[in-house]
Every structure is written in structure tokens, then in C-alpha cells.
Protein backbone atom coordinates (compact mmCIF):
# COMPACT_ATOMS: atom_id res chain seq x y z
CA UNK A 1 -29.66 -33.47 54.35
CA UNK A 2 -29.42 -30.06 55.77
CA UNK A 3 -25.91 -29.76 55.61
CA UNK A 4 -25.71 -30.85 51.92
CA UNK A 5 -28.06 -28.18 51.41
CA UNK A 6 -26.27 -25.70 52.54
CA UNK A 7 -22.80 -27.04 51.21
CA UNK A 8 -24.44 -26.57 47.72
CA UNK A 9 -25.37 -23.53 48.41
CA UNK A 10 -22.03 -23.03 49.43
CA UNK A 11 -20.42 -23.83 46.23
CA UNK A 12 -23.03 -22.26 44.05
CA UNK A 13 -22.10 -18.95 45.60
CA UNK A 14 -18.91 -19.40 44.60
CA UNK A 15 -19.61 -20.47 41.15
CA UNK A 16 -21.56 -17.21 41.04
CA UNK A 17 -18.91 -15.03 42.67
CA UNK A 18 -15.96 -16.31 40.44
CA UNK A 19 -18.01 -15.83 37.24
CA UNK A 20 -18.90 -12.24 38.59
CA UNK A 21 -15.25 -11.83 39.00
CA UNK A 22 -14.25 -12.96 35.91
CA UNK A 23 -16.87 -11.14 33.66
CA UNK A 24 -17.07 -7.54 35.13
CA UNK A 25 -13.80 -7.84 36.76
CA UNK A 26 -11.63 -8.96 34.12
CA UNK A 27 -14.09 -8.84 30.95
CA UNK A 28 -14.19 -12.53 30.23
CA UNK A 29 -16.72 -14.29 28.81
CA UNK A 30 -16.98 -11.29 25.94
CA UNK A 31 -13.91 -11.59 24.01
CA UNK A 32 -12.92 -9.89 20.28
CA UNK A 33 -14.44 -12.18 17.24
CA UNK A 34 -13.28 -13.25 14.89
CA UNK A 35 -15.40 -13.43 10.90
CA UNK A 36 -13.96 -15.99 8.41
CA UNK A 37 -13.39 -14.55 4.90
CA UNK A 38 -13.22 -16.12 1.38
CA UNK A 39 -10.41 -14.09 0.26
CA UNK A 40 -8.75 -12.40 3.70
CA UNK A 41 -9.18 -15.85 5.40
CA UNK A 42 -10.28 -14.02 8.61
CA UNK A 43 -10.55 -10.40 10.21
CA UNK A 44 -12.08 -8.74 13.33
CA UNK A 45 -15.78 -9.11 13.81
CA UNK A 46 -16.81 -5.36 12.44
CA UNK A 47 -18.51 -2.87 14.90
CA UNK A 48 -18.42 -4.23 17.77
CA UNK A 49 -16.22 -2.34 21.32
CA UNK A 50 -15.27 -4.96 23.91
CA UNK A 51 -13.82 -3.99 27.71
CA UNK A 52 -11.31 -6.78 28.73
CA UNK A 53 -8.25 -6.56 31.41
CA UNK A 54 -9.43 -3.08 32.29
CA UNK A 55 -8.58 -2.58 28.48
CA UNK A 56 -11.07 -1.19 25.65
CA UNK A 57 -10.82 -2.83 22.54
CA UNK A 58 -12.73 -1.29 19.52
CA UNK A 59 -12.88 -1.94 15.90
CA UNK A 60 -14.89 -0.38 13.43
CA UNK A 61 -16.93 -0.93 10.56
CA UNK A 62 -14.32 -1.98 8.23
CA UNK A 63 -12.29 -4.40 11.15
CA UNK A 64 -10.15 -1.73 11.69
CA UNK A 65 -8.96 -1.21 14.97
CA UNK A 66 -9.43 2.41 14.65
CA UNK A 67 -12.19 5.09 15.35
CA UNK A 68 -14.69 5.12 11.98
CA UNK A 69 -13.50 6.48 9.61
CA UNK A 70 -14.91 7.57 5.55
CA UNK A 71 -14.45 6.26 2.93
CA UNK A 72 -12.45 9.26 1.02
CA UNK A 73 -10.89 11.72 3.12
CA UNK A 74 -11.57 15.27 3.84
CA UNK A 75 -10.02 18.42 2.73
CA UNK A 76 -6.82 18.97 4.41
CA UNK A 77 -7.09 15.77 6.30
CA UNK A 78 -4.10 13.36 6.39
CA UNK A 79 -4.56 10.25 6.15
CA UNK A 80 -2.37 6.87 6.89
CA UNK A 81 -3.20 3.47 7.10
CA UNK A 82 -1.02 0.96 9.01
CA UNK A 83 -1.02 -2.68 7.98
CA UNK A 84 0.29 -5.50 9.80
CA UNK A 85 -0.29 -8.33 12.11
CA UNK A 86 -1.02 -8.81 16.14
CA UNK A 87 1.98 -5.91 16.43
CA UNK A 88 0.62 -3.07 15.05
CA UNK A 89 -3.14 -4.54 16.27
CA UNK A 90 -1.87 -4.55 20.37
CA UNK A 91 -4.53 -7.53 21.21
CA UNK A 92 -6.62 -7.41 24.10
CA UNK A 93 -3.83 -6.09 26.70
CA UNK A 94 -3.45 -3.18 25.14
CA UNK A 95 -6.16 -0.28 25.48
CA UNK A 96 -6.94 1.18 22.57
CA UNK A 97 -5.84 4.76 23.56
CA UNK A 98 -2.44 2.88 23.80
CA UNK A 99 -2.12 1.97 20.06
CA UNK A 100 1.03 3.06 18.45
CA UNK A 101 -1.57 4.10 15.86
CA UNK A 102 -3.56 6.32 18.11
CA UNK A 103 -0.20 7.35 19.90
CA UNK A 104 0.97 8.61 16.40
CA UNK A 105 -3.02 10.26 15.35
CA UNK A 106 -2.65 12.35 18.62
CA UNK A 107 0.59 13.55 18.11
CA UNK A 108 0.43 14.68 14.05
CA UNK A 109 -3.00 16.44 14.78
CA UNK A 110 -1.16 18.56 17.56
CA UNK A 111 2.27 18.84 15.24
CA UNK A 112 0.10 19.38 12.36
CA UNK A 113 -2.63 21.66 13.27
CA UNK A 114 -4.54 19.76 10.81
CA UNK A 115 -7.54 16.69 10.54
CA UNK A 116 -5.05 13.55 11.21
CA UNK A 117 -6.90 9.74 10.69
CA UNK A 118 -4.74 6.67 11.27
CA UNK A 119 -6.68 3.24 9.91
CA UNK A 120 -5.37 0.31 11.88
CA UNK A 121 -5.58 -2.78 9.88
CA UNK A 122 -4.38 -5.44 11.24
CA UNK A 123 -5.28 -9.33 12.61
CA UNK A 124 -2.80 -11.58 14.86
CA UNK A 125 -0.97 -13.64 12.44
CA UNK A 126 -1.52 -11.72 8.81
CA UNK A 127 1.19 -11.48 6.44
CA UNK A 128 0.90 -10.26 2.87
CA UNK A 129 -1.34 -12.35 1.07
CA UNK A 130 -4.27 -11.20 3.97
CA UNK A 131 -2.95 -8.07 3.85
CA UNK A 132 -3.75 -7.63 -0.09
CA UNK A 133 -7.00 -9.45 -0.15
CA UNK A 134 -8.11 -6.92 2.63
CA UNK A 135 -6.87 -3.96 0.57
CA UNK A 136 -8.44 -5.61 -2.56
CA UNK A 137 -11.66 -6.29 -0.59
CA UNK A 138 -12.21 -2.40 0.97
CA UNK A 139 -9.74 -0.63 -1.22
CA UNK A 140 -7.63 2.11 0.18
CA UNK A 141 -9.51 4.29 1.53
CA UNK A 142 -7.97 7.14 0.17
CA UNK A 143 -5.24 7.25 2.20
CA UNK A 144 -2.32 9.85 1.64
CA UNK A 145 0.51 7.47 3.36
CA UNK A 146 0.52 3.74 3.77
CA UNK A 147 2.85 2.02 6.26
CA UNK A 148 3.16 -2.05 6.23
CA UNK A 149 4.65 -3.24 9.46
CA UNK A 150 6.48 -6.65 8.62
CA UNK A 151 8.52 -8.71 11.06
CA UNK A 152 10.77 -12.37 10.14
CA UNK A 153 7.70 -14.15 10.57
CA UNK A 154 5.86 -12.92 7.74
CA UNK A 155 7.67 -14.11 4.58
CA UNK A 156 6.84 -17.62 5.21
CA UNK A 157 3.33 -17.61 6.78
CA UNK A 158 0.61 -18.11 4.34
CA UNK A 159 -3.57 -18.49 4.56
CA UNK A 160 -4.72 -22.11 5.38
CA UNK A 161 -8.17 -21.07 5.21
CA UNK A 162 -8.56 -24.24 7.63
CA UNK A 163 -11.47 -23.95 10.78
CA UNK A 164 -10.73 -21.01 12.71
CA UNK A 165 -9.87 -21.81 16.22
CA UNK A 166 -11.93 -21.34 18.79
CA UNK A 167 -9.37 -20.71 21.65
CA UNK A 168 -6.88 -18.07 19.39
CA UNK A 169 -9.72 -16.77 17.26
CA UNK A 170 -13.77 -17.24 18.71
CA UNK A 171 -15.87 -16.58 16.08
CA UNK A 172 -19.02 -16.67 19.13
CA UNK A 173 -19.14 -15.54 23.05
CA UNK A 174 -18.75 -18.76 25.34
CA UNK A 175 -21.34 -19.75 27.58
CA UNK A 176 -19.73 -18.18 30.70
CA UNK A 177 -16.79 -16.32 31.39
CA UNK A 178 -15.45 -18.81 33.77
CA UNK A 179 -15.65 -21.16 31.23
CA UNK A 180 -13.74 -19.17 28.85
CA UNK A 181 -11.04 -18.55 31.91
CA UNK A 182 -11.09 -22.22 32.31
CA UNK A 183 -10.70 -23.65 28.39
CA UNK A 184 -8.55 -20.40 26.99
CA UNK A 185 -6.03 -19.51 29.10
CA UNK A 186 -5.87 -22.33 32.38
CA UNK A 187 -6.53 -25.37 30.19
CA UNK A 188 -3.64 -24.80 27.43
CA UNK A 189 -1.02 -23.43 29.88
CA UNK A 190 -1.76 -26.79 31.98
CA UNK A 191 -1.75 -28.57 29.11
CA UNK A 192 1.79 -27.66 28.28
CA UNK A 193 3.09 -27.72 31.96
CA UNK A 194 2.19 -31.28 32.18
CA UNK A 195 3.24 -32.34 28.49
CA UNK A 196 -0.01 -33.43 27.09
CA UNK A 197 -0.25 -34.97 24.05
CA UNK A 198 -3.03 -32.93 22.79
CA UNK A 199 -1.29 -29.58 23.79
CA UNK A 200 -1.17 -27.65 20.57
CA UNK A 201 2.01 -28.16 17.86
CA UNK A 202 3.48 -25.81 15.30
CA UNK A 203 2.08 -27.07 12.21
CA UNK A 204 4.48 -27.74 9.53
CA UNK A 205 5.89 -25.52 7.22
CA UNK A 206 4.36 -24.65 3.68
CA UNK A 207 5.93 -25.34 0.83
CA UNK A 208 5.83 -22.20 -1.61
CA UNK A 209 5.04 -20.03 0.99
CA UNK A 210 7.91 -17.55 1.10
CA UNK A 211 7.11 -17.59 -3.08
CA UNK A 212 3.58 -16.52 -2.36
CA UNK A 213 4.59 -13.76 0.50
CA UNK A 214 7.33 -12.19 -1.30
CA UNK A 215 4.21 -12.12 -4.48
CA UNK A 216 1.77 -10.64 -2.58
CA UNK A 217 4.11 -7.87 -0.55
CA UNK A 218 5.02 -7.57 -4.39
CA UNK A 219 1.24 -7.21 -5.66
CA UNK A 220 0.77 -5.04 -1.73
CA UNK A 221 2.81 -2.33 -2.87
CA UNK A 222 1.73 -1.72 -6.46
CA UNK A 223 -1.73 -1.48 -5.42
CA UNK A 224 -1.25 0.90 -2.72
CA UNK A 225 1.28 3.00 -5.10
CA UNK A 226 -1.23 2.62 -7.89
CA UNK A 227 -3.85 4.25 -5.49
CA UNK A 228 -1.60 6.92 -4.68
CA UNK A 229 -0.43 6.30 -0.94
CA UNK A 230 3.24 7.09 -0.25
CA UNK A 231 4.42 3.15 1.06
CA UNK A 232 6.71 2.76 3.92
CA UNK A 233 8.30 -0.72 4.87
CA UNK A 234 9.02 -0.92 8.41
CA UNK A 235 10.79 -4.10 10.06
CA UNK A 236 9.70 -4.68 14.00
CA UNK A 237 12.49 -7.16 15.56
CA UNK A 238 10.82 -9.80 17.36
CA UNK A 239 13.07 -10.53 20.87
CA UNK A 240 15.44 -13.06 20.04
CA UNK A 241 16.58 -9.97 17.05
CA UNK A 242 17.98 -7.94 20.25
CA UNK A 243 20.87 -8.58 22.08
CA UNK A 244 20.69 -7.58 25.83
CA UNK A 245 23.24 -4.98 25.06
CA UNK A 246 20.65 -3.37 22.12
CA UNK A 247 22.96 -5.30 19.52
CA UNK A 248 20.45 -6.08 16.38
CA UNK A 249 20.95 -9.79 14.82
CA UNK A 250 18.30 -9.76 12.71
CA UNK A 251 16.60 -13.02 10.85
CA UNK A 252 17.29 -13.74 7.16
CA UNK A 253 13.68 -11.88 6.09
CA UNK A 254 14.91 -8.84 7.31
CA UNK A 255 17.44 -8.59 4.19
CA UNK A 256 14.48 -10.06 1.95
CA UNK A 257 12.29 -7.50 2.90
CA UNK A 258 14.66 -4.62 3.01
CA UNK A 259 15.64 -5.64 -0.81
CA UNK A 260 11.95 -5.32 -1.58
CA UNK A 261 11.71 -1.94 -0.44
CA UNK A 262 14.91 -1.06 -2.62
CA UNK A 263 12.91 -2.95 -5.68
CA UNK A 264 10.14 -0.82 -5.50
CA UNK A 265 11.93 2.58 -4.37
CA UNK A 266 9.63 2.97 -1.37
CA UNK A 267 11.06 4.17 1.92
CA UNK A 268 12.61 1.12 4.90
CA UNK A 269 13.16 1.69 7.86
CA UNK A 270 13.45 -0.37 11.10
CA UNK A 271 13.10 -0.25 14.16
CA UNK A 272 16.09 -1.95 15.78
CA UNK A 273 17.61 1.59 16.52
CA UNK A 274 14.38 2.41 18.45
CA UNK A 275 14.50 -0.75 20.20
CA UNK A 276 18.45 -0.34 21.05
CA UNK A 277 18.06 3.01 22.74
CA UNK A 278 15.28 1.82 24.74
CA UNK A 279 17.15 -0.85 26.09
CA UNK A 280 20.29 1.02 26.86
CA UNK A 281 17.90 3.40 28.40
CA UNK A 282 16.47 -0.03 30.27
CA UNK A 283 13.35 0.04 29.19
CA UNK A 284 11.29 -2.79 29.54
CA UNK A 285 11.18 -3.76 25.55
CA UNK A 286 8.78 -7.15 25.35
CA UNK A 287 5.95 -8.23 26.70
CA UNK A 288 6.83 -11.44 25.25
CA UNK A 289 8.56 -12.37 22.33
CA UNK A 290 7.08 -10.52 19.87
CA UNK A 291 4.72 -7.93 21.62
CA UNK A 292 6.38 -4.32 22.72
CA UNK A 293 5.81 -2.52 26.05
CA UNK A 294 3.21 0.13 26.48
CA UNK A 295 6.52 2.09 26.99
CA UNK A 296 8.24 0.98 24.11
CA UNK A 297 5.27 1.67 21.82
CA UNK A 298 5.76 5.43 22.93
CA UNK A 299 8.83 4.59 20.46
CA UNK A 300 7.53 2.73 18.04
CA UNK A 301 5.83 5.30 15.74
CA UNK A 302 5.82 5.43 11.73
């Protein structure tokens, strides 16, 4: 009896140590939420500052991933607002002093000499319809220069509205960190080492949905215009849009969106050049496909 005793004492120690490890080591068991909307479909639980991976992850009271910021800017302030998806947003392995966004608010306040705020709006996954609902939801916020950070992905990815998903977007804290080790990140890469039938699929394309993007980039760009923000569209290659020799092969949306920008008269520009010097200067440029480098993103500035 003794010795089973002791052997689960044993293994409760463990259990103990590795959730220890996992929640004030690596910040599991806390991670960003996620709040369905009627009209944005989802965004970034509001007000809340999470540590994971050694990284801080903040957003503020509008979902920005930003510091707070008013509703109408001060005198002499500049003001931008970046839209996009999980590019622009960095996730949870990138610390928020490593934004592009902050990256770019540090270096126009020095330049500038002058009150710089940079709003961060942005959710893994959003293209322009959640884009405009969030802009038609909050408004502008005054801004003096918008920027909307579109990659090939975007034209043909539309709201579902379906169940959010607890692994890619938690909507509450799990019951232990090891648990959330366990179920979000060793479960599903298991999962799709051994083949299972139940791993996650791409679900199948939507019919109308490049109509409904190209509409609401359309409807994106009016509004901002209309509220007096200078608009820049700027294209972020995804990997496979780089040759290893920095040669850009971009997708079809590229030419889509670039003809959009010429529609409305607002400023293009991508980032392929960027990108191409970095690797000739070889720089690591991806974290993964899509994601860039905490040394690209010293690059990859509006």
C-alpha cells in the first residue's frame, strides 16, 4: 500500500510541476479571447493584457492591439490606424513592443517631434467585410492616415458567423494550462502526424465571396475617405510569393487589389521589394508561411 502511496504522490508532483511550468513558465492556461460579434463576426476580448511565450500581449478597449487610445485626436497629434488580419496583429509570439505598429509609433514620434498614435486593428483571419463592420461599429477614430494591410488570402475569405473555435479562437480560459498544452497545440499536431480522421480540413470555398470582398474593400475605402483619413493599400506576400532568390510571383489578388487602389486613387504599395532585400541580405523572412520575422518586421513599416 505504501508504495502506491508514494507512487501517487509521485505523479501528482509532477502533474503539479508541469502545470507550474506551463502556466508561469510559458503563460498557458491564460490565452487572448476571443468575443463573437453580430456584425464583425469576432474580435479580441477588449481590455484585457496577457503574458504568453515570454511575450506581452495587450489590447485595449476598442480590441485594438494598441495602447488606449481617444476617441478624437489631439492637437498636433498624428494619427494612423492599421487594419488587417493575424499580420499586422503579430499573435501571441510576438511581444507587443515588437509590433510593426509600435515599431513605426516609436520611430515617427522621434522623426516627428510630435504626439504619434498608431491603432492596431486587426484579428487572425479578417478580410474586408470584418474590417468594415469594425470601422462601421467604432468609427474612425479620427484618424489622419489609414493603412489596410491585405495579402492573396483576403479576396476570397468571407464571415461564416459559424461557432467560434475553441482551439484557434477561446472565447473562455481552460481549466489548466496543461490542459490547454495538451488539447491546443500537442493534440492537433498529433492528430495530423498520425492522419486522423478528425484532424481539422479546409472548409470549402464560398461561393460569392471574392464578390462580397472586393464590395466591402470597395465600401472600406469610401468610408475611411469619407471620414477624412488619407488610405494606403499595402500587399504583404505570403511565402510561397518569394522566390529564394527575392524574385516576387505574386497570386492573382495581388493585381485585383492593386486595380482597386488605382479605382479609388489611393496610394499601393507592396512589400515584395522589402521582402527581396531582406532576403538577399539573408534575413530570416518567415516564421511560417505567412508570419514575418521579428527582423523582417524592422522592414515592414507603412
Amino acid at each position: 500500500m505504501k508504495k502506491y502511496v508514494v507512487g501517487g504522490a509521485v505523479i501528482l508532483a509532477g502533474l503539479v510541476g508541469v502545470e507550474c511550468v506551463c502556466r508561469w513558465g510559458l503563460g498557458l492556461g491564460s490565452p487572448p479571447l476571443s468575443v463573437a460579434h453580430p456584425t464583425i463576426e469576432y474580435m479580441f476580448k477588449p481590455n484585457t493584457t496577457y503574458k504568453r511565450f515570454g511575450r506581452v500581449v495587450k489590447f485595449n478597449r476598442y480590441g485594438m492591439r494598441s495602447d488606449a487610445i481617444a476617441p478624437r485626436r489631439a492637437a498636433h497629434e498624428l494619427r494612423i490606424l492599421v487594419l488587417g488580419d493575424s499580420v499586422p496583429n503579430g499573435g501571441s509570439l510576438t511581444d507587443q513592443a515588437e509590433l510593426a505598429t509600435e515599431i513605426v509609433k516609436r520611430d515617427l514620434t522621434a522623426r516627428l517631434s510630435r504626439p504619434v498614435v498608431v491603432g492596431n486593428i486587426s484579428a487572425g483571419t479578417w478580410s474586408p467585410p470584418n474590417l468594415l463592420a469594425y470601422i462601421e461599429v467604432f468609427g474612425t477614430f479620427d484618424a489622419t492616415v489609414a493603412v489596410i494591410i491585405l495579402n492573396g488570402e483576403d479576396l476570397d475569405d468571407v464571415p461564416t458567423f459559424a461557432p467560434l473555435n475553441p482551439r484557434t479562437h477561446p472565447t473562455r480560459k481552460p481549466l489548466t494550462a496543461t490542459g490547454e498544452l495538451v488539447s491546443r497545440y500537442l493534440w492537433p499536431r498529433l492528430a495530423g502526424l498520425l492522419d486522423q480522421t478528425d484532424s481539422e480540413e479546409l472548409p470549402p470555398p464560398v461561393v460569392g465571396a471574392r464578390a462580397q470582398c472586393v464590395a466591402a474593400l470597395d465600401a472600406l475605402v469610401d468610408r475611411l475617405r469619407a471620414d477624412g483619413c488619407q488610405v494606403v493599400m499595402m500587399y504583404h506576400p505570403f511565402r510561397h510569393e518569394m522566390s529564394t532568390d527575392g524574385t516576387f510571383v505574386p497570386d492573382e489578388a495581388f493585381g485585383v487589389i492593386r486595380s482597386i487602389a488605382a479605382q479609388h486613387g489611393v496610394s499601393f504599395r507592396s512589400l515584395d521589394g522589402r521582402y527581396s532585400l531582406a532576403l538577399r541580405h539573408g534575413s530570416a523572412l518567415y516564421r511560417d508561411g505567412q508570419h514575418p520575422t521579428a527582423e523582417v518586421r524592422q522592414r515592414d513599416r507603412p
